[in-house]
N, C-alpha and C. Protein backbone atom coordinates (compact mmCIF):
# COMPACT_ATOMS: atom_id res chain seq x y z
N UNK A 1 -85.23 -107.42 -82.50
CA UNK A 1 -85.24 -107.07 -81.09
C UNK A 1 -85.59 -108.31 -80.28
N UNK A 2 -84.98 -108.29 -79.16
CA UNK A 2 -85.28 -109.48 -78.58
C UNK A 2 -86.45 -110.04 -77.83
N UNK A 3 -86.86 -110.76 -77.39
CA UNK A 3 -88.62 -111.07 -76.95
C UNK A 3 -87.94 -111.50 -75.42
N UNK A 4 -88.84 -110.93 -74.68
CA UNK A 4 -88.85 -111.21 -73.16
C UNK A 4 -90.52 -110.77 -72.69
N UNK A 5 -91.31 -111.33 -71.90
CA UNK A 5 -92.48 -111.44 -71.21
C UNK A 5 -92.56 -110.38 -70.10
N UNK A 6 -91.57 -109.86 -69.55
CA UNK A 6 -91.22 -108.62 -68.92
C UNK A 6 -91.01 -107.50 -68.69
N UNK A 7 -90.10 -107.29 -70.01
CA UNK A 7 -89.34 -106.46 -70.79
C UNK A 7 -90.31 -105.39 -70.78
N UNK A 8 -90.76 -104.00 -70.57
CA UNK A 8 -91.18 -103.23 -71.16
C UNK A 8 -90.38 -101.56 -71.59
N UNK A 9 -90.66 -100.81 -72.73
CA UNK A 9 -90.15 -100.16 -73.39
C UNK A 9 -91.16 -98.91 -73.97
N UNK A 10 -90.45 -98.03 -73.04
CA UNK A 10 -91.73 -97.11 -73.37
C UNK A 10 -90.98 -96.26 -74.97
N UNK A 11 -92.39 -95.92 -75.43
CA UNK A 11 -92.24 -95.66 -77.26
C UNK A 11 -93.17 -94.94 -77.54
N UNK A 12 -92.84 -94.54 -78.91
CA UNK A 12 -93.73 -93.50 -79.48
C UNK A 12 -93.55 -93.77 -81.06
N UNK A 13 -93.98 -93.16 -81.70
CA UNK A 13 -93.99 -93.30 -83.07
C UNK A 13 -94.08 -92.08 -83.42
N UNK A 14 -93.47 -90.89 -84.33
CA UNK A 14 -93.55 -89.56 -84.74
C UNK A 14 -92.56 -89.56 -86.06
N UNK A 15 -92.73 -88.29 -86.66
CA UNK A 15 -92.24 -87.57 -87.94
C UNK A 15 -90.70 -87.17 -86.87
N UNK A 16 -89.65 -87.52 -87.93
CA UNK A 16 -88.34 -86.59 -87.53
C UNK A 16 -88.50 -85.21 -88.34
N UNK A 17 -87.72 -84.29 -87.61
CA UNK A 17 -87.82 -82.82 -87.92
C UNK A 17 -86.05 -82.90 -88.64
N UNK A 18 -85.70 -82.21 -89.13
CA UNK A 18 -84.18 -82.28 -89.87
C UNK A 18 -83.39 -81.16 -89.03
N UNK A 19 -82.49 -81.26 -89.44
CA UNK A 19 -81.25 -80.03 -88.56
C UNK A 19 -81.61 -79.10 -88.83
N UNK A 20 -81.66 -78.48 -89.71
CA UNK A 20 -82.25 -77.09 -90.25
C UNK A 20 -83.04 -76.17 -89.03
N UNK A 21 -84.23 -76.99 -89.14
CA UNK A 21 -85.08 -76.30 -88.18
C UNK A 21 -85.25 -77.23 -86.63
N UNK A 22 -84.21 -77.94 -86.30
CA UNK A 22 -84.16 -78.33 -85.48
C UNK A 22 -83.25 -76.78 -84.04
N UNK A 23 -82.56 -76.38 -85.38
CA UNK A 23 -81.01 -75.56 -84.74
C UNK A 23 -82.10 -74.29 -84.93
N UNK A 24 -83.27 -74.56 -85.96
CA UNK A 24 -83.56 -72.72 -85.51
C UNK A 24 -84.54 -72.84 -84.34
N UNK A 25 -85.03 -74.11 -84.00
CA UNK A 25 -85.86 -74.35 -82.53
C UNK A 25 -84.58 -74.20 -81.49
N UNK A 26 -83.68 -74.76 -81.80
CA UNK A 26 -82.79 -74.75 -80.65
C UNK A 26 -82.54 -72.51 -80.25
N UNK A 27 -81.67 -72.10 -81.15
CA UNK A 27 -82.40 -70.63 -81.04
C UNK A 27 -83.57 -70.19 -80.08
N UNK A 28 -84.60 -70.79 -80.62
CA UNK A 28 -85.55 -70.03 -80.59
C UNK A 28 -85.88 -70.20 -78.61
N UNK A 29 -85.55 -71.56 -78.46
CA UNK A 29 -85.45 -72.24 -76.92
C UNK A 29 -84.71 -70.93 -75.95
N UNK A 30 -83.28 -70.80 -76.29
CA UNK A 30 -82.01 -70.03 -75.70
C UNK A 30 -83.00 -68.60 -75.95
N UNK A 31 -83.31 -68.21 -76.80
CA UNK A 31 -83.74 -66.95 -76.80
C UNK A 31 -85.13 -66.65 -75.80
N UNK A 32 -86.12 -68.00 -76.05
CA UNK A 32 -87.06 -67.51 -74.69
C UNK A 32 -86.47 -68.02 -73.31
N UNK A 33 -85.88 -68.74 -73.05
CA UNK A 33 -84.84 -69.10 -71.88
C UNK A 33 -84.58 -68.09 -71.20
N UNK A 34 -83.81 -67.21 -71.73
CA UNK A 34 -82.97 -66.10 -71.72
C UNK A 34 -84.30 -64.69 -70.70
N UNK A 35 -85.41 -64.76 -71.65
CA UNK A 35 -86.47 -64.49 -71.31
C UNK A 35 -87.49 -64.33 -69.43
N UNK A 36 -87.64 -66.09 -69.70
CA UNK A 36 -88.02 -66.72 -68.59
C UNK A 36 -87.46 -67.38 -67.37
N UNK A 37 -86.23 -67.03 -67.56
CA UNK A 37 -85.52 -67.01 -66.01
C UNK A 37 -85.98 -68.56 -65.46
N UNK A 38 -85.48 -69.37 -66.32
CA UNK A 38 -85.81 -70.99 -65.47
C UNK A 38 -87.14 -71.28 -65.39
N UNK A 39 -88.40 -70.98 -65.48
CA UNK A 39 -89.16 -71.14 -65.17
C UNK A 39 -90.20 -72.37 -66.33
N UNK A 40 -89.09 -72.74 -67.34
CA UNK A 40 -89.74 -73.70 -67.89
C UNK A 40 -88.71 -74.67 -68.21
N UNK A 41 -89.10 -76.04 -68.37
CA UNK A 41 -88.76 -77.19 -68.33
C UNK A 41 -87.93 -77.56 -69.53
N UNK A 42 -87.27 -77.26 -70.59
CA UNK A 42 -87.47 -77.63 -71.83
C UNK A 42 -86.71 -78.83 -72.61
N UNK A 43 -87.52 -79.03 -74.08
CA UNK A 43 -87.01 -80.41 -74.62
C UNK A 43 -85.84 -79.98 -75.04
N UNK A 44 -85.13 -81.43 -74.70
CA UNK A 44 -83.48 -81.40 -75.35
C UNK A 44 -83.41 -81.18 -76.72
N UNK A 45 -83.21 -79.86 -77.38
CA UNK A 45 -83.70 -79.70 -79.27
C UNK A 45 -83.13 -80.98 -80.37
N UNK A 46 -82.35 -81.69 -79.48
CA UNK A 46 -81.88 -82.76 -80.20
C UNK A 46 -83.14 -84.08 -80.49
N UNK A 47 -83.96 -84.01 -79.20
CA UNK A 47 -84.94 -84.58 -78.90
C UNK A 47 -86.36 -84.36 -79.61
N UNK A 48 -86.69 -82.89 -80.35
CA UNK A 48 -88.05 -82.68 -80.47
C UNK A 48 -88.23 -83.35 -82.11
N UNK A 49 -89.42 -83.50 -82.01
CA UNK A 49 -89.92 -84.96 -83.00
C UNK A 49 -91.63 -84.05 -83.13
N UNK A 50 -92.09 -84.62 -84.10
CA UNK A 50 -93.34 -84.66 -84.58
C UNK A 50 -94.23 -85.69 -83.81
N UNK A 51 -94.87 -85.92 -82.55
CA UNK A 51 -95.53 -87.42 -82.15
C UNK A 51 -96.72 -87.73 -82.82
N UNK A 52 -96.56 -88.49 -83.67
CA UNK A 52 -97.83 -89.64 -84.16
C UNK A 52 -98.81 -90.09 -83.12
N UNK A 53 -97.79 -90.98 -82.57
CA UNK A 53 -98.59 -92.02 -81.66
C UNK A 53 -97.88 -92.43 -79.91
N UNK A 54 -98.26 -91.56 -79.16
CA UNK A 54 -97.17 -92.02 -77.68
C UNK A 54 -97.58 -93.37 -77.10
N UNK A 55 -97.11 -94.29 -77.10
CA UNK A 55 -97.94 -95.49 -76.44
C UNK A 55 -97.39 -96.03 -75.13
N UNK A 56 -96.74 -95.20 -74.32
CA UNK A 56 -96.04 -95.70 -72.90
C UNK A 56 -95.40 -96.56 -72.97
N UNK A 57 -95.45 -97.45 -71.53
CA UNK A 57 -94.46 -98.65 -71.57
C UNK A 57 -95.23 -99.92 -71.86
N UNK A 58 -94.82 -100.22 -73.16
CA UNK A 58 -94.61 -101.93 -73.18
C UNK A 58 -94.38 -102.77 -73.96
N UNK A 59 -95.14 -103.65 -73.78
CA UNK A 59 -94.14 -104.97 -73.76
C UNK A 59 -93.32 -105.24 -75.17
N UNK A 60 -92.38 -106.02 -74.87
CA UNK A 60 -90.93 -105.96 -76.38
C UNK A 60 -92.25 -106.77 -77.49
N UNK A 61 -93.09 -107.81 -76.82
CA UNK A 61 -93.25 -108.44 -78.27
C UNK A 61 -94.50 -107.70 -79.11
N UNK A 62 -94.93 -106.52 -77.90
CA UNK A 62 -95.87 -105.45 -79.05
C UNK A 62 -94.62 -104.37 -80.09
N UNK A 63 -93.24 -104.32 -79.47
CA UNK A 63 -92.97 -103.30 -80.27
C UNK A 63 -92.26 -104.17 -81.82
N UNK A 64 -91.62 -105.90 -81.26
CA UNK A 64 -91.82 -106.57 -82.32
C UNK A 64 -93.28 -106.94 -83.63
N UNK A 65 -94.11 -106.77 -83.12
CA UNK A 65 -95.12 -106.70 -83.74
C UNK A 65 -95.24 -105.07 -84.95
N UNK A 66 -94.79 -104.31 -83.88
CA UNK A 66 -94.90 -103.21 -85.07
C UNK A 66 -94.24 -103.05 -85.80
N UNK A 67 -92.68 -103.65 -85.78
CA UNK A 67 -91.27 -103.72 -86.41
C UNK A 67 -92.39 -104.06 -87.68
N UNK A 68 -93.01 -105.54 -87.64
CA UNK A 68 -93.40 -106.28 -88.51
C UNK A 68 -94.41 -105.55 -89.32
N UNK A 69 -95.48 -104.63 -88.93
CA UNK A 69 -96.80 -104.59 -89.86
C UNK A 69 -96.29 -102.96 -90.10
N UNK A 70 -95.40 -101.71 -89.32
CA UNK A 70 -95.69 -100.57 -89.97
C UNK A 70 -94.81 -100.43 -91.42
N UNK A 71 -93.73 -101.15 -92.14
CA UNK A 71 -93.72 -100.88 -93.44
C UNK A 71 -95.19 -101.13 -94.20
N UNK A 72 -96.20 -101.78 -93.69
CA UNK A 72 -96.73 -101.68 -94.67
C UNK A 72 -98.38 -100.54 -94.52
N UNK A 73 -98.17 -99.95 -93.63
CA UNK A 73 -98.35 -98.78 -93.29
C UNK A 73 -97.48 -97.51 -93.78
N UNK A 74 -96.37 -97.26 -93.81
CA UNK A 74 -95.66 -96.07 -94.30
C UNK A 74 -95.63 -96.41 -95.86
N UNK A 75 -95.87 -97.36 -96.40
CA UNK A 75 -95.45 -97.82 -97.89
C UNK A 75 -97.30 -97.14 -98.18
N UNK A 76 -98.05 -96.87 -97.89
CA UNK A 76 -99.38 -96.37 -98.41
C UNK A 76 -99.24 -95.00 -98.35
N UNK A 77 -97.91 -94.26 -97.82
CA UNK A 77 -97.68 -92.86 -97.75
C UNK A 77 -96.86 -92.47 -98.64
N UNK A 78 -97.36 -91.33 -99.42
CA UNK A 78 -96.01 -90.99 -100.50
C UNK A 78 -95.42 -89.85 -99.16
N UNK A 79 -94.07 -89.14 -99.40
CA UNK A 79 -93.68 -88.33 -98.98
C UNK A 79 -94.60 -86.91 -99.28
N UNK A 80 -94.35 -86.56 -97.52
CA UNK A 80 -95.01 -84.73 -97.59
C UNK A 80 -94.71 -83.89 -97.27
N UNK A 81 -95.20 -82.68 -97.25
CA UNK A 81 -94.42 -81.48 -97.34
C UNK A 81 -95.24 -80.55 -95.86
N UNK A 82 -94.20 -80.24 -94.64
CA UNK A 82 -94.66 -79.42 -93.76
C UNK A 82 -93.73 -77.82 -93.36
N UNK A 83 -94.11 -77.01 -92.81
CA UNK A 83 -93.57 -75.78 -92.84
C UNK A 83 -93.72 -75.57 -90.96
N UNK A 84 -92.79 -74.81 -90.80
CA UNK A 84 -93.00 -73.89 -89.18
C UNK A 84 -93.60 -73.32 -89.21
N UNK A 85 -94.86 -73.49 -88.35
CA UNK A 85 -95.74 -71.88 -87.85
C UNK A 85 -95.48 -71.60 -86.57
N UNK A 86 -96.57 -71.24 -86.19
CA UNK A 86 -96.39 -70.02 -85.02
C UNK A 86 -96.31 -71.06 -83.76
N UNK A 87 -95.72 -70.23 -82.64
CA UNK A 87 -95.74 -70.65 -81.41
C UNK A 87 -96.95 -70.89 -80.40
N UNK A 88 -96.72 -71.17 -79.56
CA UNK A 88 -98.23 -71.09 -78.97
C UNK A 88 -98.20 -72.30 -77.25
N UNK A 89 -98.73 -72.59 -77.40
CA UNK A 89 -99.19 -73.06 -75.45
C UNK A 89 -100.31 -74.37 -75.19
N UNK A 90 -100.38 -75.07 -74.57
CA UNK A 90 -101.45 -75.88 -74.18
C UNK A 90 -101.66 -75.08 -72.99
N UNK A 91 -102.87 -75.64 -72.45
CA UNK A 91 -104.28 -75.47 -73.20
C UNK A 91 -104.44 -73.98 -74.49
N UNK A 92 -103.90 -73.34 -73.43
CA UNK A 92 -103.75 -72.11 -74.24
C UNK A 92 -102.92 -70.87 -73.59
N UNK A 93 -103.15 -69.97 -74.32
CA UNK A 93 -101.52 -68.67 -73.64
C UNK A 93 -102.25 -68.01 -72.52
N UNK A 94 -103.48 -68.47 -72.15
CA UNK A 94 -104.09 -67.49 -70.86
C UNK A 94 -103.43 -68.49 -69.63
N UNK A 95 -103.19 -70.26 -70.00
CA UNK A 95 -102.87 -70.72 -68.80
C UNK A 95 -101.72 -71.67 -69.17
N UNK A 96 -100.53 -71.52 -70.19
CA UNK A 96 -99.72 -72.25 -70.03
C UNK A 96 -98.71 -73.41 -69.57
N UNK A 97 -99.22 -74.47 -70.38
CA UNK A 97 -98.26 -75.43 -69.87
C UNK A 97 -97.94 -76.35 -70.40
N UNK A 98 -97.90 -75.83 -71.50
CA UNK A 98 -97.14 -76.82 -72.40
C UNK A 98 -96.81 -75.83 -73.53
N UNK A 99 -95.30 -75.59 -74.18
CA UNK A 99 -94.86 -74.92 -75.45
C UNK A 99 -94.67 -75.43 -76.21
N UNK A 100 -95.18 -74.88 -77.42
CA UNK A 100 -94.65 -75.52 -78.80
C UNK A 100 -94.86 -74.70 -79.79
N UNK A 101 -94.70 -75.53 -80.92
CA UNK A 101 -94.05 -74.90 -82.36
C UNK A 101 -94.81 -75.27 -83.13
N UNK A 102 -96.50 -74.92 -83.97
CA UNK A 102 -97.23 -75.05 -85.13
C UNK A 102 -96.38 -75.72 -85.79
N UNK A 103 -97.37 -76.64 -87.15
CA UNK A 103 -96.93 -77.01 -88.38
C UNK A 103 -98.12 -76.66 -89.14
N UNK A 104 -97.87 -76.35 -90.09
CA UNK A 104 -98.69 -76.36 -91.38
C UNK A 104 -98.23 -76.57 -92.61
N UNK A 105 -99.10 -76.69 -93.88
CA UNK A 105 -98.12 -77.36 -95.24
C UNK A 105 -99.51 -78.59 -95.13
N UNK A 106 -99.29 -79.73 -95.57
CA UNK A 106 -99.90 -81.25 -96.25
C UNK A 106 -100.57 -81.71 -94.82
N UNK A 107 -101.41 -80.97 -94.52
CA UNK A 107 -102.07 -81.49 -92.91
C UNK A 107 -102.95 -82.56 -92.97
N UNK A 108 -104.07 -82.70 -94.13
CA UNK A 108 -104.58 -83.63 -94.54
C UNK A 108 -103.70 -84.83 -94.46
N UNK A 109 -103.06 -84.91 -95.36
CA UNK A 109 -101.70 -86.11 -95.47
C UNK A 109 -100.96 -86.37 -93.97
N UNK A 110 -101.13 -85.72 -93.27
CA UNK A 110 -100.40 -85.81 -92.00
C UNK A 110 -101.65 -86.29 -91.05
N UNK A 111 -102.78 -85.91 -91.41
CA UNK A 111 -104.03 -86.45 -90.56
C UNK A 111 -104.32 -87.78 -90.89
N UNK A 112 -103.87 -88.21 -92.38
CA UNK A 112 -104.27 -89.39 -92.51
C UNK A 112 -103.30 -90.22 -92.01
N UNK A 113 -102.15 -89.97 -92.15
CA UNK A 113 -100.93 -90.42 -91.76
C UNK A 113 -101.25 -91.39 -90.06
N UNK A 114 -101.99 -90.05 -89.22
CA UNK A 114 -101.59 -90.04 -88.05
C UNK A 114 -103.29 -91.38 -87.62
N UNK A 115 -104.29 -91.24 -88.69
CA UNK A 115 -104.98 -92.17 -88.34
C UNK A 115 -105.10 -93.81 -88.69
N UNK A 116 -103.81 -93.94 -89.81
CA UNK A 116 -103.59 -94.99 -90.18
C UNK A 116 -103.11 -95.66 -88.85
N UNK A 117 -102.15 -95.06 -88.33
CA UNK A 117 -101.07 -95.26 -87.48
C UNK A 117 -101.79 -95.67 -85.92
N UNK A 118 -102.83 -94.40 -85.74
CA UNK A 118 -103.75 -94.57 -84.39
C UNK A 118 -104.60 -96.31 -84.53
N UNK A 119 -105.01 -96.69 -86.24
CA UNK A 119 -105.49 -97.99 -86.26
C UNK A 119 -104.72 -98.84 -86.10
N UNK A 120 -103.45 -98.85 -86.73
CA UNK A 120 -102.51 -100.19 -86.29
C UNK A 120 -102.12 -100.25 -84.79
N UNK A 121 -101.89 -99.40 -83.88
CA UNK A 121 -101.66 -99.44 -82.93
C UNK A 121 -102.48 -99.81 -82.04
N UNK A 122 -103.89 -99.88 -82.38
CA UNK A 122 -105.37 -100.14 -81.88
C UNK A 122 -105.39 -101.64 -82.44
N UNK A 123 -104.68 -102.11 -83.09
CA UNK A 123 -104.73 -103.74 -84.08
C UNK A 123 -103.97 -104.40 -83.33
N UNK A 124 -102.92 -104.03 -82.34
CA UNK A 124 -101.70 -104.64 -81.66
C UNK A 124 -102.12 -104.49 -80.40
N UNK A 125 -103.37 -104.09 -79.77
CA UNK A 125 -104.11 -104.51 -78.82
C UNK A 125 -103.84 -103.13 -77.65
N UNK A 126 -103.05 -101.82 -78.20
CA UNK A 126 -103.05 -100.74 -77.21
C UNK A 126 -104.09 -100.00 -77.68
N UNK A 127 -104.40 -99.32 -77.10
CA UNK A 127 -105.74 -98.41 -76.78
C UNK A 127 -105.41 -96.95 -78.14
N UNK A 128 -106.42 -96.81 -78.45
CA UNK A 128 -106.60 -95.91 -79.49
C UNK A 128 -106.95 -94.61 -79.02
N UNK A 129 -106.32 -93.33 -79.66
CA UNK A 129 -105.86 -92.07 -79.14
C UNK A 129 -107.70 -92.00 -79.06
N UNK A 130 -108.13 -90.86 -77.83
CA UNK A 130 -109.25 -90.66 -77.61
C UNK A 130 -109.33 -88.59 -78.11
N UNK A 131 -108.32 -88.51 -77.88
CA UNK A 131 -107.99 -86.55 -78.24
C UNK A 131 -108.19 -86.84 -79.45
N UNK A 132 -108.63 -85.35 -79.98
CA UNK A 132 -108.20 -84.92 -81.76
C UNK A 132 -106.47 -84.96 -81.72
N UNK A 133 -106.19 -84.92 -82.49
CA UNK A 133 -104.67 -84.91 -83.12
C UNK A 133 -104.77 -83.23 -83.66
N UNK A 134 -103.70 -82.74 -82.61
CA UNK A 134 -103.38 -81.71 -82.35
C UNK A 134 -101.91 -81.61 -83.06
N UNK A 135 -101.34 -81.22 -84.30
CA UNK A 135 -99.74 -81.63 -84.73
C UNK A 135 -98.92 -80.62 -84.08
N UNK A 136 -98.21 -80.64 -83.27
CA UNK A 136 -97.23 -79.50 -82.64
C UNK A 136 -95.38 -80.35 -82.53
N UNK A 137 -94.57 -79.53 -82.21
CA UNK A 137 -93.18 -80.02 -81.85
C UNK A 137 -93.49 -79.09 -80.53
N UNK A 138 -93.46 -80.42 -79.31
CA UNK A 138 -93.37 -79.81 -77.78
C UNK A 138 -91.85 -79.07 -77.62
N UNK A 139 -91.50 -77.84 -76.95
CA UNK A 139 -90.56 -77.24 -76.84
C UNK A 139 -90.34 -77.36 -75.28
N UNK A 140 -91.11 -77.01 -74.36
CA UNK A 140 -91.02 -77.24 -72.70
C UNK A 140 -92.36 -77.31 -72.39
N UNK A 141 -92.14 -77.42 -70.90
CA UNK A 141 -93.25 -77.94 -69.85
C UNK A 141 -93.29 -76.49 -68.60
N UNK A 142 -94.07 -75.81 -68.42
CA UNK A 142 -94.31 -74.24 -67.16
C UNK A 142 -93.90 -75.19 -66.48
N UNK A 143 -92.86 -74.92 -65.21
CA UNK A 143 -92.63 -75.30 -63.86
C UNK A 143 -93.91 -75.46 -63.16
N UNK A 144 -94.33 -76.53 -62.11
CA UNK A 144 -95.33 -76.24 -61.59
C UNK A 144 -95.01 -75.21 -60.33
N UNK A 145 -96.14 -74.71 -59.87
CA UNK A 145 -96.02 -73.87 -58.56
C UNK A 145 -95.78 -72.37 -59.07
N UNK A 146 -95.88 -71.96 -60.23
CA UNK A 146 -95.50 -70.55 -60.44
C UNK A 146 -96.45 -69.67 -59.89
N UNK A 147 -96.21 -68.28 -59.56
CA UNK A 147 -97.31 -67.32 -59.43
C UNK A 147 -98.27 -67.07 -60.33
N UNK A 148 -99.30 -67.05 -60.11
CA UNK A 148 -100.23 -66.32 -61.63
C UNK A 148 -99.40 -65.41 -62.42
N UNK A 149 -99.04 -64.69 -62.11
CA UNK A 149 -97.95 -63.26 -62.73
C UNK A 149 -96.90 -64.15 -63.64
N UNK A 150 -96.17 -65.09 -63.56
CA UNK A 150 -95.21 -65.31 -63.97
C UNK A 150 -96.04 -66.28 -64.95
N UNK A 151 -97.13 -66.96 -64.71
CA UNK A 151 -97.98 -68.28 -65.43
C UNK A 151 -98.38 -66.55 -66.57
N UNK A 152 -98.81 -65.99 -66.18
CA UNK A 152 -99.43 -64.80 -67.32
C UNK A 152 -98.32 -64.41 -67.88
N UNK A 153 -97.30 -64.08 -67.91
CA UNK A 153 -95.78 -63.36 -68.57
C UNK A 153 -95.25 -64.58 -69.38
N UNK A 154 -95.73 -65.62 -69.15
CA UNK A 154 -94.98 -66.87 -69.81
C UNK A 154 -96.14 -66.68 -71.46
N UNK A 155 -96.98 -66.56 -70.96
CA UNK A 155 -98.34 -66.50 -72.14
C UNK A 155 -98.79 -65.53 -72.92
N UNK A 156 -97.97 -63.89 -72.71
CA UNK A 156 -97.88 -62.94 -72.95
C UNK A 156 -96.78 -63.10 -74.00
N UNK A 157 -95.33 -63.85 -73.47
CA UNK A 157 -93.97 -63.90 -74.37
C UNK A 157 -94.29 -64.30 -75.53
N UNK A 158 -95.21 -66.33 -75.39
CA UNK A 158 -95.03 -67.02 -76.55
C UNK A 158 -96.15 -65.83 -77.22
N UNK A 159 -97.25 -65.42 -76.58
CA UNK A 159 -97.95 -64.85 -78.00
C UNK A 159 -97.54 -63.78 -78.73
N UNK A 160 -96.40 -63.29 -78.36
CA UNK A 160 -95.75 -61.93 -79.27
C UNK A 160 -94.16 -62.45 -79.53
N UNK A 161 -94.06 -63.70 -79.28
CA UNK A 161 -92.80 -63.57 -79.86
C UNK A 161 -92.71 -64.71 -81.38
N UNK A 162 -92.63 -63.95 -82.62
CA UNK A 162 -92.39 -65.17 -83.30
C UNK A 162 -91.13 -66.24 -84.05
N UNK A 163 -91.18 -66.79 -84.84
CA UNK A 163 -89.93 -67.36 -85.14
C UNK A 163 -89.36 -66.40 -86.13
N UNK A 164 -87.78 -66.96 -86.24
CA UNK A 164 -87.24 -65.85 -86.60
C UNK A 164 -87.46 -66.58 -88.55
N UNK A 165 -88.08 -67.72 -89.30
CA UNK A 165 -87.91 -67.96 -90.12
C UNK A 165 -89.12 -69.07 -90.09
N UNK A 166 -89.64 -69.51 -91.09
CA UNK A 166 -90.66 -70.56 -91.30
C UNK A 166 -90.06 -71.78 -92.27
N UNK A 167 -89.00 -72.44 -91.94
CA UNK A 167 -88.49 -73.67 -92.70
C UNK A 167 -89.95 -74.28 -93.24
N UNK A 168 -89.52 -75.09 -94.82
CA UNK A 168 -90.39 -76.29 -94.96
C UNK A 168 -89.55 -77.63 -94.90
N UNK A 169 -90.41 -78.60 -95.05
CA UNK A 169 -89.45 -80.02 -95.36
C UNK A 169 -89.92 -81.22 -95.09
N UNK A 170 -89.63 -82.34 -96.01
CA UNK A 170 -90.41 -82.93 -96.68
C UNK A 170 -90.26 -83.85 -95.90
N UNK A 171 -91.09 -84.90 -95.29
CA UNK A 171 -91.39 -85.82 -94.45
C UNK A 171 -91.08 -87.13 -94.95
N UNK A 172 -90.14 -87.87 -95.09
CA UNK A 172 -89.94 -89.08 -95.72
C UNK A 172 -89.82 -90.45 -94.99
N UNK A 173 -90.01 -90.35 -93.48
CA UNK A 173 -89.56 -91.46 -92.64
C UNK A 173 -90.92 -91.15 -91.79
N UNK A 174 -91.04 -92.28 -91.37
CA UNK A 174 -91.74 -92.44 -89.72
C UNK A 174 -90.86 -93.43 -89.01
N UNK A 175 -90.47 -92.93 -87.79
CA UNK A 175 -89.68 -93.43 -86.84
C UNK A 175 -90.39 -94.15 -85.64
N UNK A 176 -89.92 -95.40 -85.33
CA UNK A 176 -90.21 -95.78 -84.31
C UNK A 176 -89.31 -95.79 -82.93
N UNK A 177 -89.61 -94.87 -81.96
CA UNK A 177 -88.36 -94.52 -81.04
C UNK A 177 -88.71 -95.34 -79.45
N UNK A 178 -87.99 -95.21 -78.52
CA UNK A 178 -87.54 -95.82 -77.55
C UNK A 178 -87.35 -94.23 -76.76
N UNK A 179 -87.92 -94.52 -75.75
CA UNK A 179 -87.41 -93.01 -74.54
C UNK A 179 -86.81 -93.71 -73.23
N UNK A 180 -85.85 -93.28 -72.51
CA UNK A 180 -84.98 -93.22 -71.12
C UNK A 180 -85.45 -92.06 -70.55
N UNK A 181 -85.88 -92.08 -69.38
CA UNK A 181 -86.35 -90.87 -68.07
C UNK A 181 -84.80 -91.18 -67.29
N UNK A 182 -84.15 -89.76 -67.44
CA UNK A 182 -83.49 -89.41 -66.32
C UNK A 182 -83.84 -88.14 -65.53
N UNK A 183 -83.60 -87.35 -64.61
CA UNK A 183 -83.62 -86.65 -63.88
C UNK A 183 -83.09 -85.33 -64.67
N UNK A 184 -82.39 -85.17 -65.67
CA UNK A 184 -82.53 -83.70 -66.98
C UNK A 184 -83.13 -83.97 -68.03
N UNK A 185 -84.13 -84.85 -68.00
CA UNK A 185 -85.64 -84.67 -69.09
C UNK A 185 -85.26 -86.17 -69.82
N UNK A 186 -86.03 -86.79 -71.00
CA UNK A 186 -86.32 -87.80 -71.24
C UNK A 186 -85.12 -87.88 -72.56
N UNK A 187 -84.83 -88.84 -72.86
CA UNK A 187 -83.82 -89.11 -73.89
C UNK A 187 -84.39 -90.09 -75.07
N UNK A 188 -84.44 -89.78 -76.41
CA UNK A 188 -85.11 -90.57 -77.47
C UNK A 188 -84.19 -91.30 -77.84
N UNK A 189 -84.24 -92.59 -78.43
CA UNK A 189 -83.40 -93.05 -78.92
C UNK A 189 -84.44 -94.18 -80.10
N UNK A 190 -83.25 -93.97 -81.38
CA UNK A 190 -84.14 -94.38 -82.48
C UNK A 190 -84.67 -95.92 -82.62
N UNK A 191 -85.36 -96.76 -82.61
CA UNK A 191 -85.28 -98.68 -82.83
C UNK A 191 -85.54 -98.81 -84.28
N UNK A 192 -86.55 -97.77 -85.08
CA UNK A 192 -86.08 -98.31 -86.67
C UNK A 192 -87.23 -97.22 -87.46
N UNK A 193 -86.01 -97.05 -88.43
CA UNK A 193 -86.81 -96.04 -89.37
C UNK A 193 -87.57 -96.67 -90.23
N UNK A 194 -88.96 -96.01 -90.95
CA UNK A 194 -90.13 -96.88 -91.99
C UNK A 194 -90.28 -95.77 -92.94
N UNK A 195 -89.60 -95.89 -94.10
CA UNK A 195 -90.05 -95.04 -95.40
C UNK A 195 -91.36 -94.48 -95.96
N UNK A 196 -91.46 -93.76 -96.47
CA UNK A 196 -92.86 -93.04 -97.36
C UNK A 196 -92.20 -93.61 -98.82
N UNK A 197 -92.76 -94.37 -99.58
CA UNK A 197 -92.77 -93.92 -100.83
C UNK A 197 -93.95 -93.30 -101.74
């Protein structure tokens, strides 16, 4: 990648999810859609990812830097094994605003995963996650400005509605991605995959 002093590139680092249960999230989207009458924001299902590590915008020669040190970070990971759970809400389903999709399966392995990752990124001079590591696949964002009534019916749906199947599947990459903000939600695009062996 090329080095410029300017340049910045906003990125993240996360687990890819596979087609499988990418297409039964996509489902599962159209079916509460269908539901909620516009009233939520949601990720492009092509788009939803596991996030490791979100680190905003910057600069090209930090994301050259990580090109360089995370193989030898993913090479201390054997491959692991995660499953779909249940649906659910940030903060939570009494005040919705944020949807997503549980994981469970090798959480340990995915915790360590995610603190190796929080240290190298803390080694390349960005700031180290201050939250617990919460593992979810974000699905949408509540519109702001809703009525209480409609903020409560949104939190009522996700907690009684569940998936129609619980995929597993085995985690073999950590991706380092690149995002574009347009005006119909954010667009991922891949800069380089890092193996588990």
């Amino acid at each position: 990648m090329a080095t410029s002093n300017n340049l910045k590139i906003r990125s993240f680092i996360a687990l890819p999810i596979p087609d499988p249960v990418r297409e039964l999230l996509r489902g599962t989207i159209k079916n509460l859609d269908d539901d909620m009458g516009g009233r939520i924001r949601w990720v492009r299902p092509e788009g939803i990812h596991l996030t490791l590590k979100f680190m905003g915008d910057i600069d090209v020669t930090v994301i050259n830097k990580l090109l360089s040190l995370l193989p030898a970070v993913t090479n201390g990971f054997t491959p692991f094994e995660l499953t779909m759970a249940e649906l659910g809400c940030f903060p939570n389903n009494r005040r919705p605003r944020v949807l997503w999709a549980g994981v469970k399966g090798n959480l340990n392995a995915l915790r360590d995963l995610h603190i190796a990752i929080d240290s190298l990124v803390g080694d390349v001079g960005l700031p180290r996650e201050q939250r617990e590591f919460s593992p979810h696949l974000t699905l949408g964002r509540v519109n702001r400005n809703l009525s209480e009534s409609h903020i409560r019916q949104i939190g009522q749906l996700i907690d009684t509605t569940d998936l129609p199947d619980n995929p597993s599947w085995t985690n073999q990459t950590v991706d380092l991605m690149r995002t574009e903000l347009d005006p119909a939600g954010s667009r991922h695009y891949l800069v380089e995959s890092f193996p588990m062996f």
